[in-house]
C-alpha atoms as a PDB file:
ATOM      1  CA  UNK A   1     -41.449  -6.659 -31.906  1.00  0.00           C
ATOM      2  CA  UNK A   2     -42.850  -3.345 -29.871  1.00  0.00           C
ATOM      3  CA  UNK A   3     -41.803  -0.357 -29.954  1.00  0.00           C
ATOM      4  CA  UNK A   4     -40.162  -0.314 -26.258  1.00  0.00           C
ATOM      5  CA  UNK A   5     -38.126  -3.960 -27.286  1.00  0.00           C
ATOM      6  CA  UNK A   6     -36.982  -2.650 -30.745  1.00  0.00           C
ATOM      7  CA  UNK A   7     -36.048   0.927 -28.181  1.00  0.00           C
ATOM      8  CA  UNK A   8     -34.372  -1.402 -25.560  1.00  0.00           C
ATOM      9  CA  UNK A   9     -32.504  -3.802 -28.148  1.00  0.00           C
ATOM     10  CA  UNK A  10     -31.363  -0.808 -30.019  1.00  0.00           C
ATOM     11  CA  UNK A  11     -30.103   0.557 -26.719  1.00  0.00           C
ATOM     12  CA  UNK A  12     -28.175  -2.156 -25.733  1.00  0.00           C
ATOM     13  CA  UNK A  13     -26.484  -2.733 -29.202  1.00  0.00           C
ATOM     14  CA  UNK A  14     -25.633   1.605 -29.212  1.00  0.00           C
ATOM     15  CA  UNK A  15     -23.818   0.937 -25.514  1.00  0.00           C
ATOM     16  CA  UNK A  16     -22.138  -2.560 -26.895  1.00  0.00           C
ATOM     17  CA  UNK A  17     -20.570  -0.293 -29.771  1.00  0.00           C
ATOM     18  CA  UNK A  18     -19.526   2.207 -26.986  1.00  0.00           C
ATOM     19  CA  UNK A  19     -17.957  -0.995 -25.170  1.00  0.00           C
ATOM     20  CA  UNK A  20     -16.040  -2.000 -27.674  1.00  0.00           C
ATOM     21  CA  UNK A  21     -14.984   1.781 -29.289  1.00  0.00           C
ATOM     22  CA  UNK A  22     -13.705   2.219 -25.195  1.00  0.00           C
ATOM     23  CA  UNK A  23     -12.062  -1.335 -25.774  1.00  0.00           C
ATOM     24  CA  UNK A  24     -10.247  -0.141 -28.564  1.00  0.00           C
ATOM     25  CA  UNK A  25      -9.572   2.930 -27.162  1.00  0.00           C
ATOM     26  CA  UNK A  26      -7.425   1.218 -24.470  1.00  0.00           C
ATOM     27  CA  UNK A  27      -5.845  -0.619 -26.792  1.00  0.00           C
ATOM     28  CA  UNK A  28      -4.714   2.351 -28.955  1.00  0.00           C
ATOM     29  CA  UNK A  29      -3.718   4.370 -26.167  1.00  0.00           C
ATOM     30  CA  UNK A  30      -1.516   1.009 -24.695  1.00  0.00           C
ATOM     31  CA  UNK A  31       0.336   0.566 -27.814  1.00  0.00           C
ATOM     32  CA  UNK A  32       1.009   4.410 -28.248  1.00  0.00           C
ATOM     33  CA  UNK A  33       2.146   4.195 -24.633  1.00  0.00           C
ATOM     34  CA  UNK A  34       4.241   1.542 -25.236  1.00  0.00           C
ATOM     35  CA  UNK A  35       5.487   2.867 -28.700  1.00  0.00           C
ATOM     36  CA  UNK A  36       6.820   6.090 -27.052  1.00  0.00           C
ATOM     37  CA  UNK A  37       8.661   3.861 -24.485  1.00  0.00           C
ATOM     38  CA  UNK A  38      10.395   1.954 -27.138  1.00  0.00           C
ATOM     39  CA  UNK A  39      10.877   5.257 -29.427  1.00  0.00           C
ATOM     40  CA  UNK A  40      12.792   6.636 -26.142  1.00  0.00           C
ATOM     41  CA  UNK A  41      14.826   3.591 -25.246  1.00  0.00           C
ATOM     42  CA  UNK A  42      16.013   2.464 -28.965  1.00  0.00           C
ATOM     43  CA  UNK A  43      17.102   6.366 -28.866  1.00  0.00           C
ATOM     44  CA  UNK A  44      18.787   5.880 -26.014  1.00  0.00           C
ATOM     45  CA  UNK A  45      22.823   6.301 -26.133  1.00  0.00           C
ATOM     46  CA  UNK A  46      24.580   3.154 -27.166  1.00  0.00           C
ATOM     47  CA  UNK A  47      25.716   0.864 -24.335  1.00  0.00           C
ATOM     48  CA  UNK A  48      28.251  -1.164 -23.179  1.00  0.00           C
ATOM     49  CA  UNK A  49      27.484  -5.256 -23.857  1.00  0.00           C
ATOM     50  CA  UNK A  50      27.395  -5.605 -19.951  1.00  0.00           C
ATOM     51  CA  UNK A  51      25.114  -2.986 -19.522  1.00  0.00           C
ATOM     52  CA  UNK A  52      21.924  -3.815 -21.924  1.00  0.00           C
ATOM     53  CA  UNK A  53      21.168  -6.175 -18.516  1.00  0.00           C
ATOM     54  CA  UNK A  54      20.297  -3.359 -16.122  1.00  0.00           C
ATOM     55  CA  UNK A  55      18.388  -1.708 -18.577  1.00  0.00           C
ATOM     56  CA  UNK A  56      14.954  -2.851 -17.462  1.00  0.00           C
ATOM     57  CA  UNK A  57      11.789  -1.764 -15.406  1.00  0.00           C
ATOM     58  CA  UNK A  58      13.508  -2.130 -12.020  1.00  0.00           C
ATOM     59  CA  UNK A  59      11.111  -4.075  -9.979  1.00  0.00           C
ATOM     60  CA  UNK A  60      14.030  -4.599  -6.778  1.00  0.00           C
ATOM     61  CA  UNK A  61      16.014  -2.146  -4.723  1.00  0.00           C
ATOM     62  CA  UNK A  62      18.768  -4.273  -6.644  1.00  0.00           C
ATOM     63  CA  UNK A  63      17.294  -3.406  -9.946  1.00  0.00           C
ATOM     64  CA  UNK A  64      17.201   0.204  -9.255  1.00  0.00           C
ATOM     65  CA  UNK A  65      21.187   0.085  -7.825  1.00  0.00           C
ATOM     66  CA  UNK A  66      22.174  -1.608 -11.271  1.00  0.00           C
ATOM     67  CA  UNK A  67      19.904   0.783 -13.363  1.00  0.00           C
ATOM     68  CA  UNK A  68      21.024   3.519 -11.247  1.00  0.00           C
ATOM     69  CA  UNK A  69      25.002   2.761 -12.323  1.00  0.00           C
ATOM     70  CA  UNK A  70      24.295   2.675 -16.214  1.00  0.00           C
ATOM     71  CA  UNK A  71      22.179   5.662 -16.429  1.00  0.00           C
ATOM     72  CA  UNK A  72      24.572   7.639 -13.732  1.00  0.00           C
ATOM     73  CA  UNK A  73      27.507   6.902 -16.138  1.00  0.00           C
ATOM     74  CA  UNK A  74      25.695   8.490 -19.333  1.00  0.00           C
ATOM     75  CA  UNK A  75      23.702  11.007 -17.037  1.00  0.00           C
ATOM     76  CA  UNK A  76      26.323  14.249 -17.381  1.00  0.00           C
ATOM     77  CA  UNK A  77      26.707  13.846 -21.038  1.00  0.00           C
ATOM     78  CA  UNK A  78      23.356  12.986 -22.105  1.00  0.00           C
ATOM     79  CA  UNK A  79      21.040  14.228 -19.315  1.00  0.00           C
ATOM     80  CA  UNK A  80      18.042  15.118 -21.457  1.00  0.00           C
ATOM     81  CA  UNK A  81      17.919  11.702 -23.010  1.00  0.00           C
ATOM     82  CA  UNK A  82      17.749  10.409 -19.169  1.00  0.00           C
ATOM     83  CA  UNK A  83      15.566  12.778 -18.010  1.00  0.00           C
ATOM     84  CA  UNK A  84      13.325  11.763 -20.963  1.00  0.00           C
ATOM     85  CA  UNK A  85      13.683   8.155 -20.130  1.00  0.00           C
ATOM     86  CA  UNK A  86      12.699   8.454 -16.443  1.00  0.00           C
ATOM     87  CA  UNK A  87       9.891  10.973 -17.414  1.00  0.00           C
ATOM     88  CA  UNK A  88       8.416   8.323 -20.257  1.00  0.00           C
ATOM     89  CA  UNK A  89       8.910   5.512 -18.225  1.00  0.00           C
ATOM     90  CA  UNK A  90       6.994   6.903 -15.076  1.00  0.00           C
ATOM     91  CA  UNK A  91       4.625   8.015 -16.896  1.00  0.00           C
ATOM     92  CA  UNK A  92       4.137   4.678 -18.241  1.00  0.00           C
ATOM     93  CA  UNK A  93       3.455   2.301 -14.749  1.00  0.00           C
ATOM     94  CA  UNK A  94       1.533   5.120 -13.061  1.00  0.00           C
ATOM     95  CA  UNK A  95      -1.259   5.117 -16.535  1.00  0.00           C
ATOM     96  CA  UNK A  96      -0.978   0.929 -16.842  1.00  0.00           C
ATOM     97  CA  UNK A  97      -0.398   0.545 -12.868  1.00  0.00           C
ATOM     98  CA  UNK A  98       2.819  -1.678 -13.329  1.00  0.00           C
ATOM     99  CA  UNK A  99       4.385  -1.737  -9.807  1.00  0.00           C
ATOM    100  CA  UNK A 100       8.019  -0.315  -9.445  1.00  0.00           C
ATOM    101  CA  UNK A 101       6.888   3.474  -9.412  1.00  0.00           C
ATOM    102  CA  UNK A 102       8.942   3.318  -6.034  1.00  0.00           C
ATOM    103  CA  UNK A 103      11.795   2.462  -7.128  1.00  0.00           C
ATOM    104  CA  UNK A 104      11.815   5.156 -10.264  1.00  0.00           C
ATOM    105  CA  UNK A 105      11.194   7.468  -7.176  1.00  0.00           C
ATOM    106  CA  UNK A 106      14.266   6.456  -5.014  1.00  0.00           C
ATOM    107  CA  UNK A 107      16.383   6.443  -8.912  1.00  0.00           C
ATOM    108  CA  UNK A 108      14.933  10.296  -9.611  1.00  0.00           C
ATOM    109  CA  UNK A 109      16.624  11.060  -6.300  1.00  0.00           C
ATOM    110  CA  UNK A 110      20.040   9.436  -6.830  1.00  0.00           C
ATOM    111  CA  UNK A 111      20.074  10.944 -10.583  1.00  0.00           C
ATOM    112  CA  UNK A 112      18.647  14.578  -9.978  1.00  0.00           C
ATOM    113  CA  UNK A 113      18.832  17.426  -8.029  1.00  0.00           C
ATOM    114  CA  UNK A 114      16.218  17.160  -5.139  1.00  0.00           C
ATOM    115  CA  UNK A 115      14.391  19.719  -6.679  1.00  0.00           C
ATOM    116  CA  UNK A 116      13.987  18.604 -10.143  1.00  0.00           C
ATOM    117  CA  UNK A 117      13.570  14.906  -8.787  1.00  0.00           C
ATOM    118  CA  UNK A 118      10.425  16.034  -6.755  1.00  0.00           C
ATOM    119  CA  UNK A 119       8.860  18.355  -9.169  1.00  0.00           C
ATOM    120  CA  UNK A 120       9.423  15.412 -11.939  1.00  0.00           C
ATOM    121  CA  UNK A 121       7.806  12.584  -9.617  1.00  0.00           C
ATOM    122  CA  UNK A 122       4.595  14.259  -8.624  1.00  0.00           C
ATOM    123  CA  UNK A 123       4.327  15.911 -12.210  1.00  0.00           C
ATOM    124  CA  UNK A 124       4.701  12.042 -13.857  1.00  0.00           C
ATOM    125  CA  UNK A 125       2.592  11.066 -11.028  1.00  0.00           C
ATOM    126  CA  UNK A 126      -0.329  12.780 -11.384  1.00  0.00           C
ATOM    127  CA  UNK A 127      -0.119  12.854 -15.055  1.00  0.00           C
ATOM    128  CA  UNK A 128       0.012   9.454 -15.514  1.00  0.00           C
ATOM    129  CA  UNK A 129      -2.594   8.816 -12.837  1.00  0.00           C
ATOM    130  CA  UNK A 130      -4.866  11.543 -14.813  1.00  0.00           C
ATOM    131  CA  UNK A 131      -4.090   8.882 -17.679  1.00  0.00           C
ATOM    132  CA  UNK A 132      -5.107   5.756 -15.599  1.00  0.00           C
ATOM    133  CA  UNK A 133      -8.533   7.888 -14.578  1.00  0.00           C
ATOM    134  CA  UNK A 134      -9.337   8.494 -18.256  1.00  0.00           C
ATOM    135  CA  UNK A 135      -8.670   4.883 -19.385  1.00  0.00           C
ATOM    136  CA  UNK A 136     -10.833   3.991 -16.398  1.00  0.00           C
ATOM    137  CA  UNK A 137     -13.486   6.931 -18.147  1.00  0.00           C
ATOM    138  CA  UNK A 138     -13.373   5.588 -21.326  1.00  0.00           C
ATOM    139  CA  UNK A 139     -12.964   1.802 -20.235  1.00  0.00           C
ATOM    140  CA  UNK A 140     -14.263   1.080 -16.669  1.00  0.00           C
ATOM    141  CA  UNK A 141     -17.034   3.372 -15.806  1.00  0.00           C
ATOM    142  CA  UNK A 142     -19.654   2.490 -18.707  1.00  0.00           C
ATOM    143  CA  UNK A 143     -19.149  -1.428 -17.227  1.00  0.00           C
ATOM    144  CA  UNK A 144     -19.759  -0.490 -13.534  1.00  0.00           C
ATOM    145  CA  UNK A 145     -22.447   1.804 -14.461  1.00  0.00           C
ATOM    146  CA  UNK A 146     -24.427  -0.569 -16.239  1.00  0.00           C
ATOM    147  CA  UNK A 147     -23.749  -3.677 -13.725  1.00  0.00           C
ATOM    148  CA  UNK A 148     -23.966  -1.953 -10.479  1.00  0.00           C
ATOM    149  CA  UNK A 149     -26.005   1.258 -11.393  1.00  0.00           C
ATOM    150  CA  UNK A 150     -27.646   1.240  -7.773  1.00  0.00           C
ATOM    151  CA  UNK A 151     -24.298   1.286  -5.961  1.00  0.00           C
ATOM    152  CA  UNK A 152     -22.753   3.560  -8.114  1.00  0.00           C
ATOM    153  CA  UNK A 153     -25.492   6.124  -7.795  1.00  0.00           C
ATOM    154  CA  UNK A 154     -25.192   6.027  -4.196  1.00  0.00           C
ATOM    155  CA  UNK A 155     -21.383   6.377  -4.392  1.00  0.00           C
ATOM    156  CA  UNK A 156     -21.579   9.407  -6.395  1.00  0.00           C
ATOM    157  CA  UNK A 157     -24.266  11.220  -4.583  1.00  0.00           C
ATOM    158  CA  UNK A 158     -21.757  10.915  -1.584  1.00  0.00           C
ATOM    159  CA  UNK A 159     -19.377  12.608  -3.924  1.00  0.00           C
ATOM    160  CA  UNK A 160     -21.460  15.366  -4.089  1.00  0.00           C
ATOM    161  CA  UNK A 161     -22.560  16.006  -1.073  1.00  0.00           C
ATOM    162  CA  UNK A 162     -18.059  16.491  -0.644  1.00  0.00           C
ATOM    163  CA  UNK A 163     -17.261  18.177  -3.414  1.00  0.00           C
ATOM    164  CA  UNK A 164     -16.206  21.446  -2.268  1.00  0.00           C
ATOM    165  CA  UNK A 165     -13.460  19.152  -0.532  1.00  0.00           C
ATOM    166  CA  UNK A 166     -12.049  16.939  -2.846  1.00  0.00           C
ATOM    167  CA  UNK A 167      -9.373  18.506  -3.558  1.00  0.00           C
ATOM    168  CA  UNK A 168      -8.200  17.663  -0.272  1.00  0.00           C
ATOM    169  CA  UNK A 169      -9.422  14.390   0.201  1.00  0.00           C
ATOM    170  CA  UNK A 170      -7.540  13.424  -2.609  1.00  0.00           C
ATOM    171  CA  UNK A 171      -4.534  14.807  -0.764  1.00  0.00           C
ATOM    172  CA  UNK A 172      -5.244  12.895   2.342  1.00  0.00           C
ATOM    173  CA  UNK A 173      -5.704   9.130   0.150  1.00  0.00           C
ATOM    174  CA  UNK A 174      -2.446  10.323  -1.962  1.00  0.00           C
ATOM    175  CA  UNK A 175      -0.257  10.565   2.010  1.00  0.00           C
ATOM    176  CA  UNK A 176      -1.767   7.852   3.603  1.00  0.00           C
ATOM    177  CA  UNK A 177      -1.660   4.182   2.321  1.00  0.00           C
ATOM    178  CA  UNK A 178      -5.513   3.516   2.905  1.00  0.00           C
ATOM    179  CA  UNK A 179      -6.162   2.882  -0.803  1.00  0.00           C
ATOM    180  CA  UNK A 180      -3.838   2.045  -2.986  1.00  0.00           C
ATOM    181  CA  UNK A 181      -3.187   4.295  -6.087  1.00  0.00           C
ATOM    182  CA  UNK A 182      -4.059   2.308  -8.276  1.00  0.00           C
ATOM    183  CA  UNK A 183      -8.047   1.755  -6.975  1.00  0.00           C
ATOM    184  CA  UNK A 184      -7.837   5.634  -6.829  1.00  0.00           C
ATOM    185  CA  UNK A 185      -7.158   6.111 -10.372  1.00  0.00           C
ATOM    186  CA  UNK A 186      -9.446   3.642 -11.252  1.00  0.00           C
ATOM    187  CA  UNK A 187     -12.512   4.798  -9.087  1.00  0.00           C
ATOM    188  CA  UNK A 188     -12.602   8.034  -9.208  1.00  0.00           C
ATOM    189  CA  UNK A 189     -13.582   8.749 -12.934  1.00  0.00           C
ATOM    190  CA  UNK A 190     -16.940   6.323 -11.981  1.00  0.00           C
ATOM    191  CA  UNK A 191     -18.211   7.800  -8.834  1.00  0.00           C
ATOM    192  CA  UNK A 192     -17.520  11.187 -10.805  1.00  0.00           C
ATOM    193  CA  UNK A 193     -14.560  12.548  -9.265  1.00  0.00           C
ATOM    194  CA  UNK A 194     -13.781  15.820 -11.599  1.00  0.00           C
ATOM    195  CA  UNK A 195      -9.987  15.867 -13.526  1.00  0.00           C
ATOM    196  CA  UNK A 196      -8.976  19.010 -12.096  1.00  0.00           C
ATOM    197  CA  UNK A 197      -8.637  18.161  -8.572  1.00  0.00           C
ATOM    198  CA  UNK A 198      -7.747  14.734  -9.287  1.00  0.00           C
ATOM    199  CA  UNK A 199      -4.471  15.867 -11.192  1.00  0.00           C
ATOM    200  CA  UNK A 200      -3.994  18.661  -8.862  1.00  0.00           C
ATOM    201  CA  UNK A 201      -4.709  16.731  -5.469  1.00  0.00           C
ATOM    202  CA  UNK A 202      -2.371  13.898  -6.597  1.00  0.00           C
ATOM    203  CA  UNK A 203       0.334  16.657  -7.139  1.00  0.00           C
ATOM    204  CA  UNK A 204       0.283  17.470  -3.851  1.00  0.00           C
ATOM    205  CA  UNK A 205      -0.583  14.608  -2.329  1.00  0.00           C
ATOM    206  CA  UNK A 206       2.383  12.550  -3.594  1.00  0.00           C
ATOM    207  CA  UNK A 207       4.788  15.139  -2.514  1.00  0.00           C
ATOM    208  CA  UNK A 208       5.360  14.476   1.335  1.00  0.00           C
ATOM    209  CA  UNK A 209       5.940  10.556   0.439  1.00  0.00           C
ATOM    210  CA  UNK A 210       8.089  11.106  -2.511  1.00  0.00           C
ATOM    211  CA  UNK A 211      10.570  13.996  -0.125  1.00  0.00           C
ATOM    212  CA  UNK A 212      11.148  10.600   1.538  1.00  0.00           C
ATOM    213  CA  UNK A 213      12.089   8.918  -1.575  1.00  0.00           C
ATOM    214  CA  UNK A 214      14.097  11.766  -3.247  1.00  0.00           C
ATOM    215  CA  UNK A 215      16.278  11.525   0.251  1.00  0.00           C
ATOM    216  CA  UNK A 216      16.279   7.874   0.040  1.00  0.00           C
ATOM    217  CA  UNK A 217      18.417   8.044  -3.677  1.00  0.00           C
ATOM    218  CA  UNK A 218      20.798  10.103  -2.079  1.00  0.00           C
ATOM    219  CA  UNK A 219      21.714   7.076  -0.302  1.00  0.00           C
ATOM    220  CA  UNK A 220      21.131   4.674  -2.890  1.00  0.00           C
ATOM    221  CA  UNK A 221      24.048   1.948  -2.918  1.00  0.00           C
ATOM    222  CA  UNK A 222      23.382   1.730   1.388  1.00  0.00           C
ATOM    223  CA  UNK A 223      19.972   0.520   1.012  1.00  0.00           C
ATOM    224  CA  UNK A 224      18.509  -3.090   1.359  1.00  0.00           C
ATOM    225  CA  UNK A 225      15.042  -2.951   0.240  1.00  0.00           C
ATOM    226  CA  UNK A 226      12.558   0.112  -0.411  1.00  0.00           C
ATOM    227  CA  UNK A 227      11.176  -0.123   3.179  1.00  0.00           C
ATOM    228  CA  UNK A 228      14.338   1.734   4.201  1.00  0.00           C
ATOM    229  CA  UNK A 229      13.401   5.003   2.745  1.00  0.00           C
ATOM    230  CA  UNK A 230      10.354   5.015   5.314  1.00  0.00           C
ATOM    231  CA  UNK A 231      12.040   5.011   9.147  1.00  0.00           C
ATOM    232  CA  UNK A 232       9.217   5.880  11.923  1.00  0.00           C
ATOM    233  CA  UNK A 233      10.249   9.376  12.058  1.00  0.00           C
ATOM    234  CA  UNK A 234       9.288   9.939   8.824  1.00  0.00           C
ATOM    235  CA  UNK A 235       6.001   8.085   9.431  1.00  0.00           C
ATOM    236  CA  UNK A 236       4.989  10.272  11.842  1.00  0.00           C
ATOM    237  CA  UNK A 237       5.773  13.039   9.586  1.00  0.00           C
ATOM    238  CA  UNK A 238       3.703  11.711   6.804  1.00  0.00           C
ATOM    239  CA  UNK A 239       0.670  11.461   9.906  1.00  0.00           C
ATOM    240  CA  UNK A 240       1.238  15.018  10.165  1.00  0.00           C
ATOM    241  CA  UNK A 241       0.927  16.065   6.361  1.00  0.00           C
ATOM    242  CA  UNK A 242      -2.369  13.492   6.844  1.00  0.00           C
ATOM    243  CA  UNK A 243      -3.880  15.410   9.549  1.00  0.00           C
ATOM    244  CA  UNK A 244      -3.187  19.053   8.037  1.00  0.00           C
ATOM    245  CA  UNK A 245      -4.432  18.301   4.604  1.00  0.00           C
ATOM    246  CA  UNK A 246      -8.135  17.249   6.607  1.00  0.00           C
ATOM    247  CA  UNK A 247      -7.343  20.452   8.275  1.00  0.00           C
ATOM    248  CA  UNK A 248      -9.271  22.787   5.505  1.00  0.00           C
ATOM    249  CA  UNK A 249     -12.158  20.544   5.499  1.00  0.00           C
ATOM    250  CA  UNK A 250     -12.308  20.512   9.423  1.00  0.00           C
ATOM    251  CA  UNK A 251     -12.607  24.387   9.658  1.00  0.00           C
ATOM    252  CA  UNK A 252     -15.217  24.543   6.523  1.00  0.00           C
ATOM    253  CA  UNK A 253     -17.466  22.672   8.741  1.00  0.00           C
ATOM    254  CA  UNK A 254     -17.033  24.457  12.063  1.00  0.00           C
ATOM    255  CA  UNK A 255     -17.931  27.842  10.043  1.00  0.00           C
ATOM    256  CA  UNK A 256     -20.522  26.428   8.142  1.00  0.00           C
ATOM    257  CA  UNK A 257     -22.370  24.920  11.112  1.00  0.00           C
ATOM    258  CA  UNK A 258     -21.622  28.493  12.826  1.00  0.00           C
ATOM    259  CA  UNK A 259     -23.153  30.753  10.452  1.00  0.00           C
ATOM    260  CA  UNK A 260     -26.035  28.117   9.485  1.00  0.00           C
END
């Protein structure tokens, strides 16, 4: 065998053992997840026989109504152990993107002050996506990189060429339903997206959405399906919020053309 085979073979088993340390990476991080779930639900006050039922990943607008009852009724007395339990929870589907992140947001609004249920759902949201982005990191990008390394090199010399404005274009894909969050998450890490701006434009980016949520719960037993929380008034505000978050980036270029 050469020199440049034994070099190439060599190379190929180094990035299999990365593969499969990222593997097991995931799977650590999973069952940690998924251990701190379990840690806060077997912690959880004891419960009525009829209630253990509702006590599950609401995936409905009928779900979160019957979640929404239990936890309301233990909410006053135990409200740290429910805060804990949305907070752990949401967490938990925006890192693993398990739909029903909706529905936690209408629930936040029905249990919480408005206040505390916003901060909480873009905190858990772009702390869990941060999560999602490094599993993508660890898991995801070494795959892409070495199938499509062409593509990818392309995509993140686009990057670049934007980078004084992602913060802001990760505001504008957070309001608008272009992408969904998920591909976000997963993306971003591989086309070199920094954390920073990913965490914080997901913060802010989730916000005008989830205002629409938050006043959803306050109405919680009236609605029929998560669709209501989104009435076309309230689409064209989320346009707006669009529009203004490109409105940085818009003026950047003017001046920059001006003075070049």
């Amino acid at each position: 065998m050469t020199q440049t085979e034994g070099g190439h073979a060599e190379g190929e088993k180094t990035e299999g053992m990365d593969t499969r340390k990222a593997l097991l990476c995931l799977l650590t991080i999973f069952l940690v997840s998924l251990s701190a779930l379990t840690f806060v639900y077997k912690n959880f006050p004891e419960l009525e026989d009829d209630e253990y039922q509702y006590m599950k990943l609401p995936m409905d607008i009928e779900d979160a109504k019957n979640l929404g009852r239990v936890l309301s009724h233990y909410k006053d007395r135990y409200f740290a152990e429910v805060l804990a339990g949305v907070f752990v929870t949401y967490i938990f589907l925006q890192t693993f993107a398990v739909p029903g992140s909706i529905f936690l947001s209408i629930l936040a609004g029905f249990l919480f002050r408005w206040e505390l249920a916003l901060l909480l759902i873009c905190f858990c949201s772009a702390t869990g996506a941060s999560f999602c982005y490094l599993l993508s990191y660890l898991a995801g990008r070494p795959i892409v990189l070495k199938y499509l390394p062409e593509r990818t090199k392309s995509w993140q010399e686009k990057v670049d060429k934007q980078r004084d404005n992602l913060l802001f274009y990760i505001i504008f894909l957070r309001i608008t339903p272009f992408l969904p969050n998920w591909f976000i998450n997963i993306s971003s890490p591989i086309i070199n997206v920094p954390l920073w701006p990913f965490w914080l434009g997901t913060f802010f980016g989730v916000a005008p959405p989830s205002i629409l949520a938050v006043q959803a719960g306050t109405t919680l037993y009236q609605l029929t399906s998560s669709s209501d929380a989104f009435s076309l008034m309230s689409v064209v505000l989320l346009a707006a919020a669009a529009i203004l978050s490109l409105v940085p980036i818009i003026l950047k270029n003017r001046l920059r053309e001006k003075f070049d």
